[in-house]
PDB file of N, CA and C in Angstrom:
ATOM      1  N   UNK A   1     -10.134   0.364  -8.962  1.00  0.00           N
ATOM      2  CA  UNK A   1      -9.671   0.891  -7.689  1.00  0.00           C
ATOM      3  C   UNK A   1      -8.155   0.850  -7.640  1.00  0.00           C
ATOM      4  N   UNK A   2      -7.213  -0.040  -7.851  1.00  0.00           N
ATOM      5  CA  UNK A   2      -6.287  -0.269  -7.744  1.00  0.00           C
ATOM      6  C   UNK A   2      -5.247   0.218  -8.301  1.00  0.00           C
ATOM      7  N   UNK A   3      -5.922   1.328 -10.013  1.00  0.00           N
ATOM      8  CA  UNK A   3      -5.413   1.975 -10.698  1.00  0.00           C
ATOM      9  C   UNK A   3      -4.867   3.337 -10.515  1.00  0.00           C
ATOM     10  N   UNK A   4      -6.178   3.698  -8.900  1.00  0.00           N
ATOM     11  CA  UNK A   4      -5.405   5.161  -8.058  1.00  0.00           C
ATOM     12  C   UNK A   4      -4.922   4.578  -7.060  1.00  0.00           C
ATOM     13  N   UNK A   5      -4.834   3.184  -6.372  1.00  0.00           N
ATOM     14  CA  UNK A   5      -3.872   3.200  -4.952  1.00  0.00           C
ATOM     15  C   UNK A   5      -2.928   2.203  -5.376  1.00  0.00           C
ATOM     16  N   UNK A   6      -2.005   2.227  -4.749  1.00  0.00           N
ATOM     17  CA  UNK A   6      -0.701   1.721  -4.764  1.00  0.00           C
ATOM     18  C   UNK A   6      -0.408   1.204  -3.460  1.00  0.00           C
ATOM     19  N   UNK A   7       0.246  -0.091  -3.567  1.00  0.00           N
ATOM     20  CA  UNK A   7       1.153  -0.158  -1.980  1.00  0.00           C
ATOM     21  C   UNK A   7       3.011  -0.295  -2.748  1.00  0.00           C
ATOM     22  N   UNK A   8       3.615   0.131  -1.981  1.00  0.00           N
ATOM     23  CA  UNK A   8       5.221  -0.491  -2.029  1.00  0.00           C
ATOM     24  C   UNK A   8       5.939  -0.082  -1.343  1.00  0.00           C
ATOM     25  N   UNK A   9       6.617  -1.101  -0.814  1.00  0.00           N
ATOM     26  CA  UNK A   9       7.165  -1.115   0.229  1.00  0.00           C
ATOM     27  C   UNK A   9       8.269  -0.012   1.037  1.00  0.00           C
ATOM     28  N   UNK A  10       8.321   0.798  -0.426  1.00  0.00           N
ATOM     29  CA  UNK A  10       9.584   1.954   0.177  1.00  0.00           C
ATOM     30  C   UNK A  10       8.346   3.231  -0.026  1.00  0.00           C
ATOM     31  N   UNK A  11       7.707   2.879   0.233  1.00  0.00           N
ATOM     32  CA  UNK A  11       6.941   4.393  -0.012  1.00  0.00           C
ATOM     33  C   UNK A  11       5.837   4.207   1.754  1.00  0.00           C
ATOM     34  N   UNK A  12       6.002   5.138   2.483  1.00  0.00           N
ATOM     35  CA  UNK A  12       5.113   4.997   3.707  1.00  0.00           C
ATOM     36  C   UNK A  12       5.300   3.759   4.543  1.00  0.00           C
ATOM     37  N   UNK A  13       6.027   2.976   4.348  1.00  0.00           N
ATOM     38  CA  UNK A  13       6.131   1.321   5.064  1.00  0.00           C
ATOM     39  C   UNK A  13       5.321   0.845   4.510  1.00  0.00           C
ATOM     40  N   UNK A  14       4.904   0.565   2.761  1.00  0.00           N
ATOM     41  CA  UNK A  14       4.367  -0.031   2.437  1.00  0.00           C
ATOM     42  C   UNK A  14       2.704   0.286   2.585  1.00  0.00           C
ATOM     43  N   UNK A  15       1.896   1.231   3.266  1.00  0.00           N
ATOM     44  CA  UNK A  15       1.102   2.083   3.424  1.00  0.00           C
ATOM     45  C   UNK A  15       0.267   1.786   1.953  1.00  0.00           C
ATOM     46  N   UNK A  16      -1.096   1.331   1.736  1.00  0.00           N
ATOM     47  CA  UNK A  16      -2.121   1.749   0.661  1.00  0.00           C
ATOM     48  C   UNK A  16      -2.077   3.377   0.609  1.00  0.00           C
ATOM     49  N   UNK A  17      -1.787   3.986  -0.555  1.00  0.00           N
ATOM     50  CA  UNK A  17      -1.564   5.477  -0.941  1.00  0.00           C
ATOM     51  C   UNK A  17      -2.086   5.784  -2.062  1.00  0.00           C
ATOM     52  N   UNK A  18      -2.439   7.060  -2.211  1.00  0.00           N
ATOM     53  CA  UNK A  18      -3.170   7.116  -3.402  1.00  0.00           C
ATOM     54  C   UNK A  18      -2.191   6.991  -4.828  1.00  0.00           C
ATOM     55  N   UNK A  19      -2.219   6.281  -5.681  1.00  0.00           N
ATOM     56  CA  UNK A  19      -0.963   6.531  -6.856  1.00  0.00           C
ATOM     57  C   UNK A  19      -0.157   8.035  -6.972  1.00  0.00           C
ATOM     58  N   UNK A  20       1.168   8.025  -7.112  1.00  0.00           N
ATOM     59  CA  UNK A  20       1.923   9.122  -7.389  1.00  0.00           C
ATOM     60  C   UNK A  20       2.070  10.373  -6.357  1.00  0.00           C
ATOM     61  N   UNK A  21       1.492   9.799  -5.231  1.00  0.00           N
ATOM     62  CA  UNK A  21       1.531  10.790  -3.754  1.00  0.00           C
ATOM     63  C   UNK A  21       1.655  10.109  -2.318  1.00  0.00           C
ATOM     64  N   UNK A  22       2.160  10.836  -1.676  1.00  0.00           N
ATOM     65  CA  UNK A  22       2.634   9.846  -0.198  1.00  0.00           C
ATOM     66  C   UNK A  22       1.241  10.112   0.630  1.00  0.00           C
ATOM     67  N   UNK A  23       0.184  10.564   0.089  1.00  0.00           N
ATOM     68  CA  UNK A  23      -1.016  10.469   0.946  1.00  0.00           C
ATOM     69  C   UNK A  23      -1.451   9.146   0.954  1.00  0.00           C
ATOM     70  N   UNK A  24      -1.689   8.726   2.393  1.00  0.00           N
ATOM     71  CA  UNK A  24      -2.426   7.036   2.701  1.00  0.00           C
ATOM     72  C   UNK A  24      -3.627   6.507   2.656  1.00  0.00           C
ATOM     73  N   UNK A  25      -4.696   5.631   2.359  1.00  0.00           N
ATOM     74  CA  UNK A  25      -5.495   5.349   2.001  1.00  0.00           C
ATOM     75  C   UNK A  25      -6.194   6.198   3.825  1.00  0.00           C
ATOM     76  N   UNK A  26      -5.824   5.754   4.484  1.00  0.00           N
ATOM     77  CA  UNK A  26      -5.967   5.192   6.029  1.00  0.00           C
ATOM     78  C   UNK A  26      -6.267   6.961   6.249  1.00  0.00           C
ATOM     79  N   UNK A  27      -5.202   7.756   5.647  1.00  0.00           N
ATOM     80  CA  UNK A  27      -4.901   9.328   6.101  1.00  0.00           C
ATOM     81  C   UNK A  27      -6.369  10.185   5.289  1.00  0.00           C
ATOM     82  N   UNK A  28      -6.489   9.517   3.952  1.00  0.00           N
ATOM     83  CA  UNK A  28      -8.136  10.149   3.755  1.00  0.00           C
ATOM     84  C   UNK A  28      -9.448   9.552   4.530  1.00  0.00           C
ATOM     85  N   UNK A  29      -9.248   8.705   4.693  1.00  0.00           N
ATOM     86  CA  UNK A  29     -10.484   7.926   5.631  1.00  0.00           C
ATOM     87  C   UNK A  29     -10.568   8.778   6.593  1.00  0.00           C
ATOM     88  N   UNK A  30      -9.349   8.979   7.537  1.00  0.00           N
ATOM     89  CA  UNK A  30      -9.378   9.500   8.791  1.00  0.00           C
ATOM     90  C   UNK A  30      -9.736  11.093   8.562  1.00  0.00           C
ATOM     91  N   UNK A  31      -9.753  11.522   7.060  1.00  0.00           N
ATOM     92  CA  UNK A  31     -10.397  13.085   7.670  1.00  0.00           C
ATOM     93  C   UNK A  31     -11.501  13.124   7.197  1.00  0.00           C
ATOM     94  N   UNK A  32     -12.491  12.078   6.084  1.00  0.00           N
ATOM     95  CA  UNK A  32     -13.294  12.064   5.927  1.00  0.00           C
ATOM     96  C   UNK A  32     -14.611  11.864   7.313  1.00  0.00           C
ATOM     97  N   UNK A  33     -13.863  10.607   8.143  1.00  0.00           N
ATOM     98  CA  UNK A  33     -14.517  10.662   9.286  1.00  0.00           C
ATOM     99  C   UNK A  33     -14.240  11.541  10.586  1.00  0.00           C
ATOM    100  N   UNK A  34     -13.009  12.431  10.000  1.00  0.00           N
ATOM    101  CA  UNK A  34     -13.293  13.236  11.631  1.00  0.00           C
ATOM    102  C   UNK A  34     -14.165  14.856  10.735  1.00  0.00           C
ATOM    103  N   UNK A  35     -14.987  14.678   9.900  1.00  0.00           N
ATOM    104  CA  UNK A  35     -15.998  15.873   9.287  1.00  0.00           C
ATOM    105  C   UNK A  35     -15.447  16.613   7.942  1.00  0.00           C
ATOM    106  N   UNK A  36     -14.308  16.330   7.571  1.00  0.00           N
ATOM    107  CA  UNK A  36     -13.757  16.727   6.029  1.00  0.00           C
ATOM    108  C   UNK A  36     -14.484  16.314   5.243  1.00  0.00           C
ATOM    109  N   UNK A  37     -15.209  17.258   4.436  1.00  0.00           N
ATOM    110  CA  UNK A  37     -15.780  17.158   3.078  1.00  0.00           C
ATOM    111  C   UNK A  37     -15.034  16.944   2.322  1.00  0.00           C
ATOM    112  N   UNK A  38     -15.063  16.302   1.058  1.00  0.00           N
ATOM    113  CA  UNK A  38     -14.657  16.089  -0.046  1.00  0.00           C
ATOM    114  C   UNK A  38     -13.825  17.474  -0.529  1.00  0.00           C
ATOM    115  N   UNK A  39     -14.185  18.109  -0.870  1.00  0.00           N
ATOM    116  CA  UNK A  39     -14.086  19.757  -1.304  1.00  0.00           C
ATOM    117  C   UNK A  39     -12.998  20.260  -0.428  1.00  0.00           C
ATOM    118  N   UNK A  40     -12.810  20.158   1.038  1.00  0.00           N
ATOM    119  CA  UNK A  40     -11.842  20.876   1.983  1.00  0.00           C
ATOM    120  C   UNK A  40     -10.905  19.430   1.688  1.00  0.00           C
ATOM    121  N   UNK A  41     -10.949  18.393   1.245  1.00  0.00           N
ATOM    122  CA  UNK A  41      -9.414  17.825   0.756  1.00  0.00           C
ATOM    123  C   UNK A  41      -9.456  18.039  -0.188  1.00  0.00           C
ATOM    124  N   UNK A  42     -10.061  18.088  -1.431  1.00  0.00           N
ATOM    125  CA  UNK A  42      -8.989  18.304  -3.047  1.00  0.00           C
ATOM    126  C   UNK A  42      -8.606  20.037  -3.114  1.00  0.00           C
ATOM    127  N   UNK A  43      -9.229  20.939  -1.761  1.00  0.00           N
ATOM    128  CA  UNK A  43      -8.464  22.041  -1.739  1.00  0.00           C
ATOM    129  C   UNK A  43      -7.722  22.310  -0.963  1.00  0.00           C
ATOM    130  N   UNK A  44      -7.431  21.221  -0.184  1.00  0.00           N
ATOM    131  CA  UNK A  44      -6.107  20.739   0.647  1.00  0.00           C
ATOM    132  C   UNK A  44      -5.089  20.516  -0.026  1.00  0.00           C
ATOM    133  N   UNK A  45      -5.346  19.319  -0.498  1.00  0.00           N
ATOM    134  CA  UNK A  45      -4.389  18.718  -1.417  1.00  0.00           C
ATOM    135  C   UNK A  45      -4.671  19.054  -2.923  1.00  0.00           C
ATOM    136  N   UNK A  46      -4.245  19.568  -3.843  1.00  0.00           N
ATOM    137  CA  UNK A  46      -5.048  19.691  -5.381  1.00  0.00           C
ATOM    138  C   UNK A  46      -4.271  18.814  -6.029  1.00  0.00           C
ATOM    139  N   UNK A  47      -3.217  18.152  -5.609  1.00  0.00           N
ATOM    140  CA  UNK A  47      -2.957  17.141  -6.271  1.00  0.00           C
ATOM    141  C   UNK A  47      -3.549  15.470  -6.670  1.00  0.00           C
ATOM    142  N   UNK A  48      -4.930  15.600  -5.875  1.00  0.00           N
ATOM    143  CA  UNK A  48      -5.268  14.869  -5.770  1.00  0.00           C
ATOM    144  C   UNK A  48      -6.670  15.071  -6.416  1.00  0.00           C
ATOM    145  N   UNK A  49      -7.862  13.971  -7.092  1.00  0.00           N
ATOM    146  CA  UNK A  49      -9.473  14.311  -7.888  1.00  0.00           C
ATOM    147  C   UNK A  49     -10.396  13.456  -6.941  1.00  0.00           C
ATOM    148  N   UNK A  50     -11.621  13.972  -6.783  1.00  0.00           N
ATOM    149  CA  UNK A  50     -12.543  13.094  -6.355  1.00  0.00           C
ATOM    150  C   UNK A  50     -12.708  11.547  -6.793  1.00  0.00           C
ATOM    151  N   UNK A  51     -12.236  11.485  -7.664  1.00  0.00           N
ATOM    152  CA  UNK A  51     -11.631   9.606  -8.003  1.00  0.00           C
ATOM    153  C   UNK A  51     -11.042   8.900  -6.483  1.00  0.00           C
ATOM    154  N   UNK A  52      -9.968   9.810  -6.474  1.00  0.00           N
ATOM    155  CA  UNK A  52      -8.861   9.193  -5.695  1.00  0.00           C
ATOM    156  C   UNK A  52      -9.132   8.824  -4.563  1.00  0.00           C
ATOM    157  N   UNK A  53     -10.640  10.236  -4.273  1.00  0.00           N
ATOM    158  CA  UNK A  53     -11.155   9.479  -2.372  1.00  0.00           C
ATOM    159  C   UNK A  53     -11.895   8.605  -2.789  1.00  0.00           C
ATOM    160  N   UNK A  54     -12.823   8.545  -3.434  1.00  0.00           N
ATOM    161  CA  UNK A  54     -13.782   7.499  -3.627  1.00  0.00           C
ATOM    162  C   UNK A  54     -13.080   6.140  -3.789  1.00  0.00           C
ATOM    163  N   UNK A  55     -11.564   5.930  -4.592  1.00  0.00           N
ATOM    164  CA  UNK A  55     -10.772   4.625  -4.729  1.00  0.00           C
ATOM    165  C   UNK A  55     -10.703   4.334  -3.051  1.00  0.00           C
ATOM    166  N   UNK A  56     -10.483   5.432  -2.064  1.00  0.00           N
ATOM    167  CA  UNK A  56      -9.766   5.391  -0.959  1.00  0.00           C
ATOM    168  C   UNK A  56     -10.692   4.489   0.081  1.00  0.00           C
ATOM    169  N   UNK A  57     -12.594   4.790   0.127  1.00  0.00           N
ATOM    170  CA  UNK A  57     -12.978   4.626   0.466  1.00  0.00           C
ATOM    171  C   UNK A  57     -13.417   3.006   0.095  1.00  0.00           C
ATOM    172  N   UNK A  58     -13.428   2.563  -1.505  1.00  0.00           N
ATOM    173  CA  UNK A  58     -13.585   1.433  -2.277  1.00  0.00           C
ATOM    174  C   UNK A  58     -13.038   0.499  -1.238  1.00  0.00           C
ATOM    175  N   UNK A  59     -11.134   1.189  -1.532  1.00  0.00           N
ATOM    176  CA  UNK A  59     -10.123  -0.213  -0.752  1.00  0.00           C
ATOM    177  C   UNK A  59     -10.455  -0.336   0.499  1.00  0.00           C
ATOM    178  N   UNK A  60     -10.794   0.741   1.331  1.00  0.00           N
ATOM    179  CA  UNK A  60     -11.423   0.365   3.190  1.00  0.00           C
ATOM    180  C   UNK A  60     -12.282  -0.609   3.311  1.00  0.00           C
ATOM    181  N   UNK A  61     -13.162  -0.163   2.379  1.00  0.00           N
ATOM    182  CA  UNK A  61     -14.630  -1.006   2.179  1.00  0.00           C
ATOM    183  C   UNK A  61     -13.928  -2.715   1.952  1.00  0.00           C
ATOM    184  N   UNK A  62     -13.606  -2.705   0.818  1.00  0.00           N
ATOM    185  CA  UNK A  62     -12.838  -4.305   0.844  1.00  0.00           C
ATOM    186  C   UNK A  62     -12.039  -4.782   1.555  1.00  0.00           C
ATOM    187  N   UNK A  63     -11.302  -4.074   1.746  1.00  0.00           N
ATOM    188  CA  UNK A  63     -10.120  -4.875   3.120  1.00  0.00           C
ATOM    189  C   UNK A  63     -11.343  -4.819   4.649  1.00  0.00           C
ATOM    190  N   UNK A  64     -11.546  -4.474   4.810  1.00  0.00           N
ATOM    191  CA  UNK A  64     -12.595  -4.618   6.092  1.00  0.00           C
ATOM    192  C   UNK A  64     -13.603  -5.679   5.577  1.00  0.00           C
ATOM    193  N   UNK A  65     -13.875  -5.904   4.381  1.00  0.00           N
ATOM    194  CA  UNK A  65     -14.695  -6.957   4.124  1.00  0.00           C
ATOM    195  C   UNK A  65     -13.599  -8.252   4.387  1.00  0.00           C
ATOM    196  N   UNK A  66     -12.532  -7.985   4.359  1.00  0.00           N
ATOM    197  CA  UNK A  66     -11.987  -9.417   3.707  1.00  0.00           C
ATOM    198  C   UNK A  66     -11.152  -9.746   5.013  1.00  0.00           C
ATOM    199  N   UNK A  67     -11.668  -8.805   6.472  1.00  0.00           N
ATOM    200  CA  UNK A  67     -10.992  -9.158   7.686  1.00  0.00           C
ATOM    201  C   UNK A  67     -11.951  -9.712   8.534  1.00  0.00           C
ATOM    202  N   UNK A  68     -11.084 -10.910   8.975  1.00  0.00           N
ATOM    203  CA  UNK A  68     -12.122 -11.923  10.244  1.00  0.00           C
ATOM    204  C   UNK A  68     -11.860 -11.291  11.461  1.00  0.00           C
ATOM    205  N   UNK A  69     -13.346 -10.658  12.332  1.00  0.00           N
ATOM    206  CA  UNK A  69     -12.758 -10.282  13.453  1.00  0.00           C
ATOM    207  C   UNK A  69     -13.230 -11.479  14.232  1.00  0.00           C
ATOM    208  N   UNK A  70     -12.743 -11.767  15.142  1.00  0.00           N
ATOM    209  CA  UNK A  70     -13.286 -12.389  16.378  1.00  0.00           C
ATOM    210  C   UNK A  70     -13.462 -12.234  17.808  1.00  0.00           C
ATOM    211  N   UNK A  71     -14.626 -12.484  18.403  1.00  0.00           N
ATOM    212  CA  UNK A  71     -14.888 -11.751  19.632  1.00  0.00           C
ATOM    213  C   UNK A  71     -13.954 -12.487  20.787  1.00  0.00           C
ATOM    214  N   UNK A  72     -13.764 -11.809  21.649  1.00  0.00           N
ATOM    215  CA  UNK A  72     -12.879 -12.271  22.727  1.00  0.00           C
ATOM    216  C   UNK A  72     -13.241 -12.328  23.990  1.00  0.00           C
ATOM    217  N   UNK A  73     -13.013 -12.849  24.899  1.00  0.00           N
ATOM    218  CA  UNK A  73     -13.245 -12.175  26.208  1.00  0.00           C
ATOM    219  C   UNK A  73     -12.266 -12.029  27.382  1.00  0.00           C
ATOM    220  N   UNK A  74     -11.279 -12.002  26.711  1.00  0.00           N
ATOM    221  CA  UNK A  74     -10.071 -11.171  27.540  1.00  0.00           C
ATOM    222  C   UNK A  74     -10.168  -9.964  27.871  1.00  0.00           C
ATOM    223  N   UNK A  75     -10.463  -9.287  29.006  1.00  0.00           N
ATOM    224  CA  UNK A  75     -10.295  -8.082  29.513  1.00  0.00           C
ATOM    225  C   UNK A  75     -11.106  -8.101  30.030  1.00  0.00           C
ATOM    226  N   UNK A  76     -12.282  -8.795  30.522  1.00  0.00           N
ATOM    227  CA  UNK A  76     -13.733  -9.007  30.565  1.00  0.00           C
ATOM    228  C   UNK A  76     -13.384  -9.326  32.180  1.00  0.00           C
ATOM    229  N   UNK A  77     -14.538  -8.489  32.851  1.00  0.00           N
ATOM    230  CA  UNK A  77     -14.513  -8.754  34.386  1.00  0.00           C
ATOM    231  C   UNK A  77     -15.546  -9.715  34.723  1.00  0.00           C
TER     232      UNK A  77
END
């Protein structure tokens, strides 16, 4: 996974991106879930292979694994 995304710090504010492009891990997620097929991004972008979403989706998958949420009840009437 780590071999198509990149973080550093002068590229996006440090932003997970796919290697060698200022597209963000966060920026394919978000069109995969607002109804973008696979197919309408690598003919969006052709700089980019079906590797690169699937890495995209890998790193979401783990960093959301590796975050503690905790419930709250602030705001709560």
């Amino acid at each position: 996974m780590h071999e198509r995304i990149s973080i550093d710090p002068t590229v996006l504010c440090g932003k997970p991106v796919i290697r060698g492009t200022r597209l963000a891990v966060e920026f394919i997620v978000d069109l995969l879930g607002n109804g973008w097929t696979e197919e309408q991004i690598l003919g969006e972008y052709p700089g980019i292979i079906q590797d690169d979403i699937r890495a995209c989706l890998r790193f979401a998958s783990a960093t959301l694994r590796e975050e503690n949420v905790y419930p709250t009840t602030m705001g709560v009437a």
